[in-house]
PDB file of N, CA and C in Angstrom:
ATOM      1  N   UNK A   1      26.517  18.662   2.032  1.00  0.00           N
ATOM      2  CA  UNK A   1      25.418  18.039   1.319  1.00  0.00           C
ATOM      3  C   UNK A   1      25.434  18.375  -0.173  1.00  0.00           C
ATOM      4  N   UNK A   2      25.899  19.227  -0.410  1.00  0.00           N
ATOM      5  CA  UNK A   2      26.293  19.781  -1.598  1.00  0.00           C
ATOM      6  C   UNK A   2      26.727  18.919  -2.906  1.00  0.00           C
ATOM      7  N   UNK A   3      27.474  17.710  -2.168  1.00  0.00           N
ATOM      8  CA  UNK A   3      27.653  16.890  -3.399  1.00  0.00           C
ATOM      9  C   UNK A   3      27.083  14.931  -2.917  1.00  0.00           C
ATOM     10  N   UNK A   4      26.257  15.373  -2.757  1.00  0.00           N
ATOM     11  CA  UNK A   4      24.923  14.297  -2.492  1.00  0.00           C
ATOM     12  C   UNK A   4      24.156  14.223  -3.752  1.00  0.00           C
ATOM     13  N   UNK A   5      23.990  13.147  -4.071  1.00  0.00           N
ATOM     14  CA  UNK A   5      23.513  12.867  -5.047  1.00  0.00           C
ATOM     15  C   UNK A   5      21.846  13.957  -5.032  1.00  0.00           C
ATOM     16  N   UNK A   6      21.153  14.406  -5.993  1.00  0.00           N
ATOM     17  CA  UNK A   6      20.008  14.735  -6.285  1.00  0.00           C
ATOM     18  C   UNK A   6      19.108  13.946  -5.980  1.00  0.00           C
ATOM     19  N   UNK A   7      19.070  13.137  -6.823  1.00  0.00           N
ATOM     20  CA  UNK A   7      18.187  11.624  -6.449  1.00  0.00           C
ATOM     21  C   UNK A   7      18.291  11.156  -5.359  1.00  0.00           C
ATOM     22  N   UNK A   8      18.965  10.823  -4.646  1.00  0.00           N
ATOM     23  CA  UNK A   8      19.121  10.170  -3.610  1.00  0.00           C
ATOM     24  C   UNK A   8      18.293  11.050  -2.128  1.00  0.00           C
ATOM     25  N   UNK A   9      18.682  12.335  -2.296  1.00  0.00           N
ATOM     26  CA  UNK A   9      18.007  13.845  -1.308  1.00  0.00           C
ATOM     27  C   UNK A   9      17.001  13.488  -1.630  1.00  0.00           C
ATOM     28  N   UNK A  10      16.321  13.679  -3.187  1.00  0.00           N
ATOM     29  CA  UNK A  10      14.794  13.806  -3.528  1.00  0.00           C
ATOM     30  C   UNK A  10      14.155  12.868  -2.743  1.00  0.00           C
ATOM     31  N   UNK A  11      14.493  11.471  -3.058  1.00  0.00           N
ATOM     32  CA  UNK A  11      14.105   9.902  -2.399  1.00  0.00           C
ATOM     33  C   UNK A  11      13.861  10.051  -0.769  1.00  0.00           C
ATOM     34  N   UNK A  12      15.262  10.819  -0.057  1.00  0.00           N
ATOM     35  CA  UNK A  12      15.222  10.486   1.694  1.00  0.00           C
ATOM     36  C   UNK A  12      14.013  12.113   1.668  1.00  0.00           C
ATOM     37  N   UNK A  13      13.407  12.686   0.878  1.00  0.00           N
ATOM     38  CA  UNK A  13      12.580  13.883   1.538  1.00  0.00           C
ATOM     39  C   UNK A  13      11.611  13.204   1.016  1.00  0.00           C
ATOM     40  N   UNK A  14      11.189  12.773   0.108  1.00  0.00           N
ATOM     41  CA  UNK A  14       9.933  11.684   0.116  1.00  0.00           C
ATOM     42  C   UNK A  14       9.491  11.112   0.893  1.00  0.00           C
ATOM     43  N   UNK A  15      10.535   9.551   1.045  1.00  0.00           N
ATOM     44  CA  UNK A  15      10.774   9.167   2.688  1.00  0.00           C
ATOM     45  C   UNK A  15      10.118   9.552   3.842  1.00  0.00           C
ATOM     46  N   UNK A  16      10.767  10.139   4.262  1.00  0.00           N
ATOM     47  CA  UNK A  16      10.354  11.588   5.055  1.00  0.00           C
ATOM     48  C   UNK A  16       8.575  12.079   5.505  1.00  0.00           C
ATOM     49  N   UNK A  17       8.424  12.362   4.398  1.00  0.00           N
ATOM     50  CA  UNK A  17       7.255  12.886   3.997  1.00  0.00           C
ATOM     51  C   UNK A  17       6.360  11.861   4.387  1.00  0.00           C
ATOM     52  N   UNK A  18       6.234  10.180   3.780  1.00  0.00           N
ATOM     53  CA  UNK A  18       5.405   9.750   3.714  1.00  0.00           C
ATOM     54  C   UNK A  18       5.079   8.546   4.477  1.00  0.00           C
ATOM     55  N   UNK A  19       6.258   8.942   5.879  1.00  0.00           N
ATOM     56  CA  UNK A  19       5.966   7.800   6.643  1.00  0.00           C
ATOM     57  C   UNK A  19       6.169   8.619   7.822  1.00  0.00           C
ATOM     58  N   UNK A  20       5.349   9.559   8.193  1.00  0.00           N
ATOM     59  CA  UNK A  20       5.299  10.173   9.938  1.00  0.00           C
ATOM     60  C   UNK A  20       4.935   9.335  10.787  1.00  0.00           C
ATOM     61  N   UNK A  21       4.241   8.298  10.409  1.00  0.00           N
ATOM     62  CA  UNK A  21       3.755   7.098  11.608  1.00  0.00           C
ATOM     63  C   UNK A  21       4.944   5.995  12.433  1.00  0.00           C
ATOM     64  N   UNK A  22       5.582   5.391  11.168  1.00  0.00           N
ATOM     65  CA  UNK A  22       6.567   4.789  11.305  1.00  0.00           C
ATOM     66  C   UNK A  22       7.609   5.794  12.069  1.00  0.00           C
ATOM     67  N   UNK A  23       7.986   6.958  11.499  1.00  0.00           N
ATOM     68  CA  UNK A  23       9.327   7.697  12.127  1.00  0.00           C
ATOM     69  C   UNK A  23       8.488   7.539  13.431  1.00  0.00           C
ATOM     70  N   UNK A  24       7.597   8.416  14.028  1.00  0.00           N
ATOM     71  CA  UNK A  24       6.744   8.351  15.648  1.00  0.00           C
ATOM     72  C   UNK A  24       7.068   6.715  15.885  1.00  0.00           C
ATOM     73  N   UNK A  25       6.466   6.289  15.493  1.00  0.00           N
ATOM     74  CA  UNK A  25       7.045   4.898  16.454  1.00  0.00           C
ATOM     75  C   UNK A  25       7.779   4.393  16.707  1.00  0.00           C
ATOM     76  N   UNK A  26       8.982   4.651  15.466  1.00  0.00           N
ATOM     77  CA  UNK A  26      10.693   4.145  16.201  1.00  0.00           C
ATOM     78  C   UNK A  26      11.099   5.644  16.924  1.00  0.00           C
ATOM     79  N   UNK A  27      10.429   6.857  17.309  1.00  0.00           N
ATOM     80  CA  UNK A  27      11.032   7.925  17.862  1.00  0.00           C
ATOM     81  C   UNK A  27      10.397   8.591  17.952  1.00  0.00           C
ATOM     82  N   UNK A  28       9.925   8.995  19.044  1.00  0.00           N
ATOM     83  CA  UNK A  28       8.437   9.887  19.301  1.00  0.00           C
ATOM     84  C   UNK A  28       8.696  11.652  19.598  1.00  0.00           C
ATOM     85  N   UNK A  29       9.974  12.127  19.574  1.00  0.00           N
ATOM     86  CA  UNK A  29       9.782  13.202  19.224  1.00  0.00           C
ATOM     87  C   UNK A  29       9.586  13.471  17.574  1.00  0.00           C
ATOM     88  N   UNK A  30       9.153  12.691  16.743  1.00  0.00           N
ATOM     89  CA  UNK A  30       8.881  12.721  15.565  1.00  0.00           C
ATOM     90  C   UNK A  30       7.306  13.231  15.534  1.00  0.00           C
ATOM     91  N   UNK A  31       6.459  12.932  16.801  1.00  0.00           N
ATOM     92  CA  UNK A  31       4.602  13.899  16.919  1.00  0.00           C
ATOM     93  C   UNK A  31       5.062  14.950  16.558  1.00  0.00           C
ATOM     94  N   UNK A  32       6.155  15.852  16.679  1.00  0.00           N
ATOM     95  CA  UNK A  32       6.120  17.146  16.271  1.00  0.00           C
ATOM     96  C   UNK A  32       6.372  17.283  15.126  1.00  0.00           C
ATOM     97  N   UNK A  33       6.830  16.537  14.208  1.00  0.00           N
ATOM     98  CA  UNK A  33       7.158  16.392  12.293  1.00  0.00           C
ATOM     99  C   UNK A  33       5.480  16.376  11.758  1.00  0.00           C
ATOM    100  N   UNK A  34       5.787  17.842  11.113  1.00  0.00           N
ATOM    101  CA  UNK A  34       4.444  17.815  10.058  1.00  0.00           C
ATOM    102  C   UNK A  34       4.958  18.167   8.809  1.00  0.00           C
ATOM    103  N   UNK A  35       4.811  16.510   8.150  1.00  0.00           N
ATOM    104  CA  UNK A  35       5.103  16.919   6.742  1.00  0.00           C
ATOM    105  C   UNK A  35       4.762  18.068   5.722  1.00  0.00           C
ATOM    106  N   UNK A  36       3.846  18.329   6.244  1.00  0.00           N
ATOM    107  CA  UNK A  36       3.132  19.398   5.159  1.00  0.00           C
ATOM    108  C   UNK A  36       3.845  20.754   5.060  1.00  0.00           C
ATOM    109  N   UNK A  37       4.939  20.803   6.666  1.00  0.00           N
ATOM    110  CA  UNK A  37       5.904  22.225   7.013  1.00  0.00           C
ATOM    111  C   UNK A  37       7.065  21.939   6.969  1.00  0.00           C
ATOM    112  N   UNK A  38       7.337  20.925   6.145  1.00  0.00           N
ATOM    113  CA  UNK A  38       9.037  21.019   5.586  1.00  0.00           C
ATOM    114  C   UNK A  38      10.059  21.653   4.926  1.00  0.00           C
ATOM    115  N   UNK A  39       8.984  22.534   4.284  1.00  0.00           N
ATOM    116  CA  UNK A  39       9.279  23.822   3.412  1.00  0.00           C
ATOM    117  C   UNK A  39       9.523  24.884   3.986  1.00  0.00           C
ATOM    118  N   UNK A  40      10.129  26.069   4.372  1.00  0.00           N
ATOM    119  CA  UNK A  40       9.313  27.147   5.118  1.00  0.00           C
ATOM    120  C   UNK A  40      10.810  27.957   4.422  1.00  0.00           C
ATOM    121  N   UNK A  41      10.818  29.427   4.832  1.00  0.00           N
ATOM    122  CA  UNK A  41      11.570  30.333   4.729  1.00  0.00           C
ATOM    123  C   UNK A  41      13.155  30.303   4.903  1.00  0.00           C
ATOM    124  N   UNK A  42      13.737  30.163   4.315  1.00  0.00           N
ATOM    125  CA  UNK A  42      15.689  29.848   4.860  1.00  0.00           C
ATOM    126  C   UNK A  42      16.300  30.351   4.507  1.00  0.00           C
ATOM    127  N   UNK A  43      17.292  30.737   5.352  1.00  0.00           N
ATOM    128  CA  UNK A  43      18.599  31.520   4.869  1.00  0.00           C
ATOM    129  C   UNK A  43      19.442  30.757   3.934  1.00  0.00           C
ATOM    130  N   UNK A  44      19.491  29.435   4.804  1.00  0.00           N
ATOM    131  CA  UNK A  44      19.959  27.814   3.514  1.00  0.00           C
ATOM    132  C   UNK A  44      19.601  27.874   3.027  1.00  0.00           C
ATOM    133  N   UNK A  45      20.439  27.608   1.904  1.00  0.00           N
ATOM    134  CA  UNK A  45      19.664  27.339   0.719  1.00  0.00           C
ATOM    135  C   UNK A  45      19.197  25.856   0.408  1.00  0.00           C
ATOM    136  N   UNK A  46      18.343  25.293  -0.352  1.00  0.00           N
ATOM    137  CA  UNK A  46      17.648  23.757  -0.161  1.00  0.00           C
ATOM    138  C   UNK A  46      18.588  23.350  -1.137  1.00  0.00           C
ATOM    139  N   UNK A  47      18.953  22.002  -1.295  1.00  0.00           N
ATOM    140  CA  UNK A  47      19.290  20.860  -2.094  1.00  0.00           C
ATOM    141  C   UNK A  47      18.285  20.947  -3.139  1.00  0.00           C
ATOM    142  N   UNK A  48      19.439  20.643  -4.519  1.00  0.00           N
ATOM    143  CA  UNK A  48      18.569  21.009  -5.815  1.00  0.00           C
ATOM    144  C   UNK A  48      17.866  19.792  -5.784  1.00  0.00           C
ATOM    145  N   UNK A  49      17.862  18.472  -5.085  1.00  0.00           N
ATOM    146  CA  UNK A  49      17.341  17.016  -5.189  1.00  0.00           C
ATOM    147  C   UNK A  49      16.111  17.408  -4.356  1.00  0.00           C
ATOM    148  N   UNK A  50      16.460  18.174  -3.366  1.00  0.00           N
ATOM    149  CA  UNK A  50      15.112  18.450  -2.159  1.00  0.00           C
ATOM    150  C   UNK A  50      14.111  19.413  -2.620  1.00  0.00           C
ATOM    151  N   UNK A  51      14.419  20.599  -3.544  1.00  0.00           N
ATOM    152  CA  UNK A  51      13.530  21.274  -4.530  1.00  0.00           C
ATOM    153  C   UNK A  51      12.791  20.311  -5.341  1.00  0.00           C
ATOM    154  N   UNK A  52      12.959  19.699  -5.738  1.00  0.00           N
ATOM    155  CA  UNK A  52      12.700  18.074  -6.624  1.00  0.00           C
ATOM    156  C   UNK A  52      11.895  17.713  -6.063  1.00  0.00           C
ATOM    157  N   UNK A  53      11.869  17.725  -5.064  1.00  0.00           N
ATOM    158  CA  UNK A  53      11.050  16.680  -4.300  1.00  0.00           C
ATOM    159  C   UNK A  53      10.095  17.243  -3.704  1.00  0.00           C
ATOM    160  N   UNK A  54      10.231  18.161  -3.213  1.00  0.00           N
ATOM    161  CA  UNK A  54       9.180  19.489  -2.718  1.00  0.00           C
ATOM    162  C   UNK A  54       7.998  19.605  -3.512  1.00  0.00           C
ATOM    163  N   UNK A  55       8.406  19.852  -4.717  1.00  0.00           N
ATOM    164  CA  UNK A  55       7.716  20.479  -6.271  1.00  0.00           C
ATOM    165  C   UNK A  55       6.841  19.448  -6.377  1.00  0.00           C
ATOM    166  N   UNK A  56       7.306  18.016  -6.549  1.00  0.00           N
ATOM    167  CA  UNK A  56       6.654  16.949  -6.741  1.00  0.00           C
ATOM    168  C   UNK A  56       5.110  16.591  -5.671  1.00  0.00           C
ATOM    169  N   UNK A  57       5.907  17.359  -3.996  1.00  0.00           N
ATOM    170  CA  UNK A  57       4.762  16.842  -3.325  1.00  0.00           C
ATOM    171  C   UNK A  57       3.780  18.292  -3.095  1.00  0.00           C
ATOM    172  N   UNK A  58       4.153  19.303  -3.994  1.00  0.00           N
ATOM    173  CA  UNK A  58       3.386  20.530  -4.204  1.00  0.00           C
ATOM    174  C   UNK A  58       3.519  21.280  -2.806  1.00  0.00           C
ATOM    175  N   UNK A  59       4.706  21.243  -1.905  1.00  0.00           N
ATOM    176  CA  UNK A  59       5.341  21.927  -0.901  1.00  0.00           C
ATOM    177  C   UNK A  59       6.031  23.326  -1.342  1.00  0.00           C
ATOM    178  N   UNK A  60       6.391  23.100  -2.685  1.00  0.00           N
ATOM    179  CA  UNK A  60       7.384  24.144  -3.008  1.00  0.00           C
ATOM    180  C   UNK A  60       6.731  25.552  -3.363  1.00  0.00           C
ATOM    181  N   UNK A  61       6.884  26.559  -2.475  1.00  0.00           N
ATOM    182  CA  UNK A  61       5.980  28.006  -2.496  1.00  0.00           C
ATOM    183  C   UNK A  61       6.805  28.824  -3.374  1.00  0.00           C
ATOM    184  N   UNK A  62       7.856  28.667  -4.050  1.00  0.00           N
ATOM    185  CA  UNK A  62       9.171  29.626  -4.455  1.00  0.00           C
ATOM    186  C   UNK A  62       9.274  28.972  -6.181  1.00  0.00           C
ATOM    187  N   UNK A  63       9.107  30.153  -7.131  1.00  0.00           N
ATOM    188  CA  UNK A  63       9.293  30.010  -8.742  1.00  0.00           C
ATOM    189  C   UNK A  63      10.421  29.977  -8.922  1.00  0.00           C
ATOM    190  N   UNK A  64      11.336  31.066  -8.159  1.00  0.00           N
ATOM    191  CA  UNK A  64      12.608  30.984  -8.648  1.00  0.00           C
ATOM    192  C   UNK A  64      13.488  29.679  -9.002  1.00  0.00           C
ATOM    193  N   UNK A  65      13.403  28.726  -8.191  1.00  0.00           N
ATOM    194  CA  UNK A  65      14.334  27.576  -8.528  1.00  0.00           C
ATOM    195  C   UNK A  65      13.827  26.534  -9.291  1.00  0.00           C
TER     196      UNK A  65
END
């Protein structure tokens, strides 16, 4: 993932984020996707596009990056 565009990560975690209804209805183990816990603690490290995008939807708990 590493050489994935920025923009493009930022865009599909947006995505993501702002359509839990739609994902549940084409795929219903998606009831368990809560956008609001996309963020959490990792040994991975996140995509500098997905920090981007985090920040933007005020997910991002971490100054360093």
């Amino acid at each position: 993932m590493a050489d994935v565009n920025d923009e493009m990560v930022s865009e599909l975690v947006r995505t993501l984020y702002a359509n839990k209804t739609a994902l549940t209805n084409a795929y219903g183990v998606f009831t368990r996707f809560y956008p609001q816990a996309m963020v959490g603690d990792s040994k991975v490290p996140y995509h500098p596009g997905a920090i981007k995008a985090y920040k933007k939807l005020g997910l991002w708990l971490w100054t360093e990056s």
